[in-house]
C-alpha atoms as a PDB file:
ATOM      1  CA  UNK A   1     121.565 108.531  72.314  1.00  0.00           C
ATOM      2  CA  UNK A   2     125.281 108.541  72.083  1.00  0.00           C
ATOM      3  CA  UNK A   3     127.233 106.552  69.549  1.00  0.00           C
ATOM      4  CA  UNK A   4     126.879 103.243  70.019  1.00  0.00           C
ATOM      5  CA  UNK A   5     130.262 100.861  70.212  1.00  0.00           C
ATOM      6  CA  UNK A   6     131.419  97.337  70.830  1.00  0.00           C
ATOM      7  CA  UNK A   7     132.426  98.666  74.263  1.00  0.00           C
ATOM      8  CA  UNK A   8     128.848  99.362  75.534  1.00  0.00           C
ATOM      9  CA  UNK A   9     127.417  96.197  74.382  1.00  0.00           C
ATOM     10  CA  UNK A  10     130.002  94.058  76.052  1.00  0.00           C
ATOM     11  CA  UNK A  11     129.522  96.249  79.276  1.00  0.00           C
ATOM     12  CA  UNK A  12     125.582  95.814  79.203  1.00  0.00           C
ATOM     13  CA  UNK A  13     126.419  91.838  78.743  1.00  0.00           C
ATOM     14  CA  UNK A  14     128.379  92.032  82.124  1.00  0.00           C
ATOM     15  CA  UNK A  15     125.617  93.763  83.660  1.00  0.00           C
ATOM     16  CA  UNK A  16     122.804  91.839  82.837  1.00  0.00           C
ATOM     17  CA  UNK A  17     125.232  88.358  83.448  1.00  0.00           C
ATOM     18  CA  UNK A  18     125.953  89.502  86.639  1.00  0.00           C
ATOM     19  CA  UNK A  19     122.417  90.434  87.376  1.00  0.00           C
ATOM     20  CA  UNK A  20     121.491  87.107  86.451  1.00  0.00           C
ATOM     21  CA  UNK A  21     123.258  84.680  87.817  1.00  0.00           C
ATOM     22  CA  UNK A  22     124.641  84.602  91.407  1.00  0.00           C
ATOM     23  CA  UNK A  23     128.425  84.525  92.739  1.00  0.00           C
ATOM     24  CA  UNK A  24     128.352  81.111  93.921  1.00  0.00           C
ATOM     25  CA  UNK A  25     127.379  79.993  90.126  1.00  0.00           C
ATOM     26  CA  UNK A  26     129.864  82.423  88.422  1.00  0.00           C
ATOM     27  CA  UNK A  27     133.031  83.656  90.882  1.00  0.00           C
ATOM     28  CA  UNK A  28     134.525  86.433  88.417  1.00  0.00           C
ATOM     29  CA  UNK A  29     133.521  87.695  85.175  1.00  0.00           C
ATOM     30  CA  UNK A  30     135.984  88.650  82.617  1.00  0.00           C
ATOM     31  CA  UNK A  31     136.143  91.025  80.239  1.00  0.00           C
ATOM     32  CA  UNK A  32     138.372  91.067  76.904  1.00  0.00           C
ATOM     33  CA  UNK A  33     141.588  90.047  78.453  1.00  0.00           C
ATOM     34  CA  UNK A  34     142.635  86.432  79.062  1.00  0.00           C
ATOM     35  CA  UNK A  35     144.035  86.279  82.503  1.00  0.00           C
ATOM     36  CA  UNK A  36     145.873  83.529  83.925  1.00  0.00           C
ATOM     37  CA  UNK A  37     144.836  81.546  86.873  1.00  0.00           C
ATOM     38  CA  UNK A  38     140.872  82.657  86.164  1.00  0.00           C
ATOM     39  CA  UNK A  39     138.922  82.016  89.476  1.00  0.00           C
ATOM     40  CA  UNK A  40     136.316  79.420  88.282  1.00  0.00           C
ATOM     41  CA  UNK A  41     133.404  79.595  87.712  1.00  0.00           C
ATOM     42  CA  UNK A  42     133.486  82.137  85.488  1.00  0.00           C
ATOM     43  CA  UNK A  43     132.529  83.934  82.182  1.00  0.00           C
ATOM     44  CA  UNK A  44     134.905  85.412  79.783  1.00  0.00           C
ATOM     45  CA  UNK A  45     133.005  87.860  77.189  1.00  0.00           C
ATOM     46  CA  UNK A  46     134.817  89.526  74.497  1.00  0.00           C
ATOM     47  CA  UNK A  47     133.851  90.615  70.942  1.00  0.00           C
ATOM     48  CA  UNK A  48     134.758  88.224  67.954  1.00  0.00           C
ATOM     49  CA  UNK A  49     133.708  89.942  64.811  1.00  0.00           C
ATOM     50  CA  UNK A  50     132.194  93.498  64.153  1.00  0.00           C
ATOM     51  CA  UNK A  51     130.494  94.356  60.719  1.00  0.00           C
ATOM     52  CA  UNK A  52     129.044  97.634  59.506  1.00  0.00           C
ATOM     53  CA  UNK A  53     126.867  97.261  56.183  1.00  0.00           C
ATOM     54  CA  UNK A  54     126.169 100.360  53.937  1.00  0.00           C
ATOM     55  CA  UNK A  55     122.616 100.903  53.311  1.00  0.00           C
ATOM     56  CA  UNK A  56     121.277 103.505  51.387  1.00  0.00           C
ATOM     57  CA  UNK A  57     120.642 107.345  52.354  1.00  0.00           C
ATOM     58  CA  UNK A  58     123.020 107.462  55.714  1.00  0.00           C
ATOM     59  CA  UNK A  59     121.940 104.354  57.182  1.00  0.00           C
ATOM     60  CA  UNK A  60     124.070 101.191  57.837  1.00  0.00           C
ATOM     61  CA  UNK A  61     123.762  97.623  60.094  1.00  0.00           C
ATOM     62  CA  UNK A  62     126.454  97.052  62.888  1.00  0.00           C
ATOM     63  CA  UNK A  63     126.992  93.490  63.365  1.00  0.00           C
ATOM     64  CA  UNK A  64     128.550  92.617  66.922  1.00  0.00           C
ATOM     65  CA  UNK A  65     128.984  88.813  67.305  1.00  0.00           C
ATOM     66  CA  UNK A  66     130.046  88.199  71.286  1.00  0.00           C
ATOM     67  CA  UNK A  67     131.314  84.710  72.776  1.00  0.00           C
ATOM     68  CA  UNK A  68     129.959  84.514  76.393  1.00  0.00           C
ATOM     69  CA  UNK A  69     132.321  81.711  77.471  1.00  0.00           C
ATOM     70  CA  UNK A  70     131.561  80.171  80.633  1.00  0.00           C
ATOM     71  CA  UNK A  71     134.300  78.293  82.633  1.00  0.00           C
ATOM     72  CA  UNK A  72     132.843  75.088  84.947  1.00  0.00           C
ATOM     73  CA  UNK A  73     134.619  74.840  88.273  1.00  0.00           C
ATOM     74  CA  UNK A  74     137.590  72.642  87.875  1.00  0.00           C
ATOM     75  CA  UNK A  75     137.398  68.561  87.849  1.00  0.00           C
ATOM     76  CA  UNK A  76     133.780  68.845  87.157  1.00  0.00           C
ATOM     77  CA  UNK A  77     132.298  65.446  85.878  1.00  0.00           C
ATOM     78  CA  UNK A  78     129.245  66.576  84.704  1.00  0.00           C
ATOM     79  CA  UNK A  79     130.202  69.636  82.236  1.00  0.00           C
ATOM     80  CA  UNK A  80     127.086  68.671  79.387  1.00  0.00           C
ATOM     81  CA  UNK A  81     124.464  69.204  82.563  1.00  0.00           C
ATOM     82  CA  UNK A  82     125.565  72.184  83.818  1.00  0.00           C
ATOM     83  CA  UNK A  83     126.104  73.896  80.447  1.00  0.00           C
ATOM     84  CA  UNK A  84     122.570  73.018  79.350  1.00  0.00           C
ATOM     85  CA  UNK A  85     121.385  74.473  82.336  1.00  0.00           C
ATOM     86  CA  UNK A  86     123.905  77.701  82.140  1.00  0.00           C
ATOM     87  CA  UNK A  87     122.542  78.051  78.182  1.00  0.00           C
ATOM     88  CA  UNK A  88     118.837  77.658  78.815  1.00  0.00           C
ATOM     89  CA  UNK A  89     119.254  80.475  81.579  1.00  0.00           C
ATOM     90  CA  UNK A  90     122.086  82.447  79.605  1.00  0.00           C
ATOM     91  CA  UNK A  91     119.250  82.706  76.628  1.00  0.00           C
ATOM     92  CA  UNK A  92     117.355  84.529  78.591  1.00  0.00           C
ATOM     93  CA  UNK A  93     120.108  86.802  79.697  1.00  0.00           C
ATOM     94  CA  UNK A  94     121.270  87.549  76.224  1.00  0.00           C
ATOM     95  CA  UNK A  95     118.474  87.864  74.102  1.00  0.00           C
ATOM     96  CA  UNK A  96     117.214  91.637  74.991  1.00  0.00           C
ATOM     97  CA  UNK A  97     119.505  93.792  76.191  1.00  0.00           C
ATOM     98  CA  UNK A  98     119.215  97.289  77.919  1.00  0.00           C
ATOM     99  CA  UNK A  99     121.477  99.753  77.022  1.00  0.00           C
ATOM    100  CA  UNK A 100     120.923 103.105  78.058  1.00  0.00           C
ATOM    101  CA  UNK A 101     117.340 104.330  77.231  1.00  0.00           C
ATOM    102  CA  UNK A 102     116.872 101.536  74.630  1.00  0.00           C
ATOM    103  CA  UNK A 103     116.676  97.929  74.340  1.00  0.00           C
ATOM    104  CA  UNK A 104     118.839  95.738  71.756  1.00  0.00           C
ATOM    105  CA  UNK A 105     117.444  92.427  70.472  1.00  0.00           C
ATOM    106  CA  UNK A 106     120.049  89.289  69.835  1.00  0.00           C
ATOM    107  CA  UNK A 107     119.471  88.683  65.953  1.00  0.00           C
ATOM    108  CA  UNK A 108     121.198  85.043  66.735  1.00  0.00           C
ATOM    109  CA  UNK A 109     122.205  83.187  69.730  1.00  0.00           C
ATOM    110  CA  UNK A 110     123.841  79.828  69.194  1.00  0.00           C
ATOM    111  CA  UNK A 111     125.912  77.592  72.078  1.00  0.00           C
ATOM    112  CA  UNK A 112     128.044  74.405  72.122  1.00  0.00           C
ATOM    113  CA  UNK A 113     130.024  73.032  74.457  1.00  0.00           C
ATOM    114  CA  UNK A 114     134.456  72.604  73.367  1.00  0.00           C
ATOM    115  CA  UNK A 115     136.843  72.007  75.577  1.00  0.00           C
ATOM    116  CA  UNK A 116     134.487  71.235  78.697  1.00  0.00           C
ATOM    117  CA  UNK A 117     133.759  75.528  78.103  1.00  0.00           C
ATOM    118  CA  UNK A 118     130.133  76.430  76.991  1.00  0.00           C
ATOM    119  CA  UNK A 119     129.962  79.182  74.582  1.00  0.00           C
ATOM    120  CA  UNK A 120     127.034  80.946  73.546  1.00  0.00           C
ATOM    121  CA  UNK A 121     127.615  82.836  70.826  1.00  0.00           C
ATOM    122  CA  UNK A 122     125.488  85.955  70.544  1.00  0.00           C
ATOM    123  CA  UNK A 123     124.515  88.070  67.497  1.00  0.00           C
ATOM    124  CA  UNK A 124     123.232  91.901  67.779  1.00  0.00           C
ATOM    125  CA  UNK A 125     122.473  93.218  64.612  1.00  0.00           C
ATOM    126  CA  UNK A 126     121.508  97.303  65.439  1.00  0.00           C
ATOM    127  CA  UNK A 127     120.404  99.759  62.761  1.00  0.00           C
ATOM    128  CA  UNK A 128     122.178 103.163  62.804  1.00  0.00           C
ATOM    129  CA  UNK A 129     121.889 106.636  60.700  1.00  0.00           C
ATOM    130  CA  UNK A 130     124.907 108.636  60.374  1.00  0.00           C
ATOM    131  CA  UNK A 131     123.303 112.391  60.921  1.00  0.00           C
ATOM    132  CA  UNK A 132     124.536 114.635  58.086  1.00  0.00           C
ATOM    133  CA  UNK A 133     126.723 117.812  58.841  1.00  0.00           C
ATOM    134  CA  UNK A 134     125.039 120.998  59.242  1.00  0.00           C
ATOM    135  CA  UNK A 135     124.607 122.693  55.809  1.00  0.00           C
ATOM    136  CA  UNK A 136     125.388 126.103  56.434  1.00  0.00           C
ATOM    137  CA  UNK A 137     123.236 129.187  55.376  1.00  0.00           C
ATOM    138  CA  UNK A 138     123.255 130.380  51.515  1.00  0.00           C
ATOM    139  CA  UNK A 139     124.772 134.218  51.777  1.00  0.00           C
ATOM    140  CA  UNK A 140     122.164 136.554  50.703  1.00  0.00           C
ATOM    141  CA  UNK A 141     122.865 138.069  47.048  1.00  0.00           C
ATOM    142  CA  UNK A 142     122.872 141.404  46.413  1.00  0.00           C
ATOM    143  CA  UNK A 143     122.256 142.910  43.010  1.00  0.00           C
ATOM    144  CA  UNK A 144     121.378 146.135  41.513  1.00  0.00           C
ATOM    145  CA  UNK A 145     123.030 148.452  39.234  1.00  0.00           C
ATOM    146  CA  UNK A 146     124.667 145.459  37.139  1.00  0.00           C
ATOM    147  CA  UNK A 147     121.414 143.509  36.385  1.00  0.00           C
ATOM    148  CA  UNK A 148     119.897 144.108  32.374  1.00  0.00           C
ATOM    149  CA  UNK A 149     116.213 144.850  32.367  1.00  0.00           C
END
């Protein structure tokens, strides 16, 4: 498997979002840029933090957190409804995630509701191994008329 970024795990959000959920319940979905004038419904993903913790002997955690913000249509009255529908389904959506040949778990999902915008917060903690360089070859010694018996 290839290195593993921030880029790929926001992409397999998308992915499985759009799988999800229809175009009638979500219009666009936005990726790492604010736009202006979003068409709404929508979701906005981007990455807020990213942690890598040393561990011993070449291995390390990567920490992504992601905000999955998802945009009601505009003037609606009942915003609390529809994002504890959108969470209960988005849970589903963001707690195993395929990427490539391998599945990532969400090590903590969390969601509230500011601004009349649901976020869910999402947590993937993934454990990775920096492979060593190649160690090259010892050159073979050669010895003979300068060795003591």
């Amino acid at each position: 498997m290839a290195v593993l970024d921030g880029q790929e795990v926001i992409s397999a959000l998308a992915q499985s979002i759009r799988a999800a959920f229809t175009t009638a319940e979500f219009v666009k979905l936005y990726k790492d840029t604010h736009v202006q004038n979003m068409q709404k419904p929508c979701v906005f993903l981007h990455s807020v933090n990213t942690n890598h913790q040393p561990r011993m002997r070449n291995n390390a955690m990567w920490h992504y957190i992601v905000d999955v913000r998802c945009h009601p249509k505009d003037n609606a009255t009942d915003i609390h409804t529809w994002a504890r529908g959108i969470a209960v389904r988005m849970l589903d959506v963001v707690t195993r995630l395929p990427i490539g040949s391998t599945t990532i778990k969400a090590t903590d999902v969390e969601w509230n509701t500011e601004g009349g915008v649901l976020h869910v917060i999402v947590k993937y903690s993934i454990s990775v191994r920096k492979t060593p360089e190649d160690i090259p070859d010892m050159e073979t010694l050669e010895y003979g008329e300068h060795v003591r018996q």
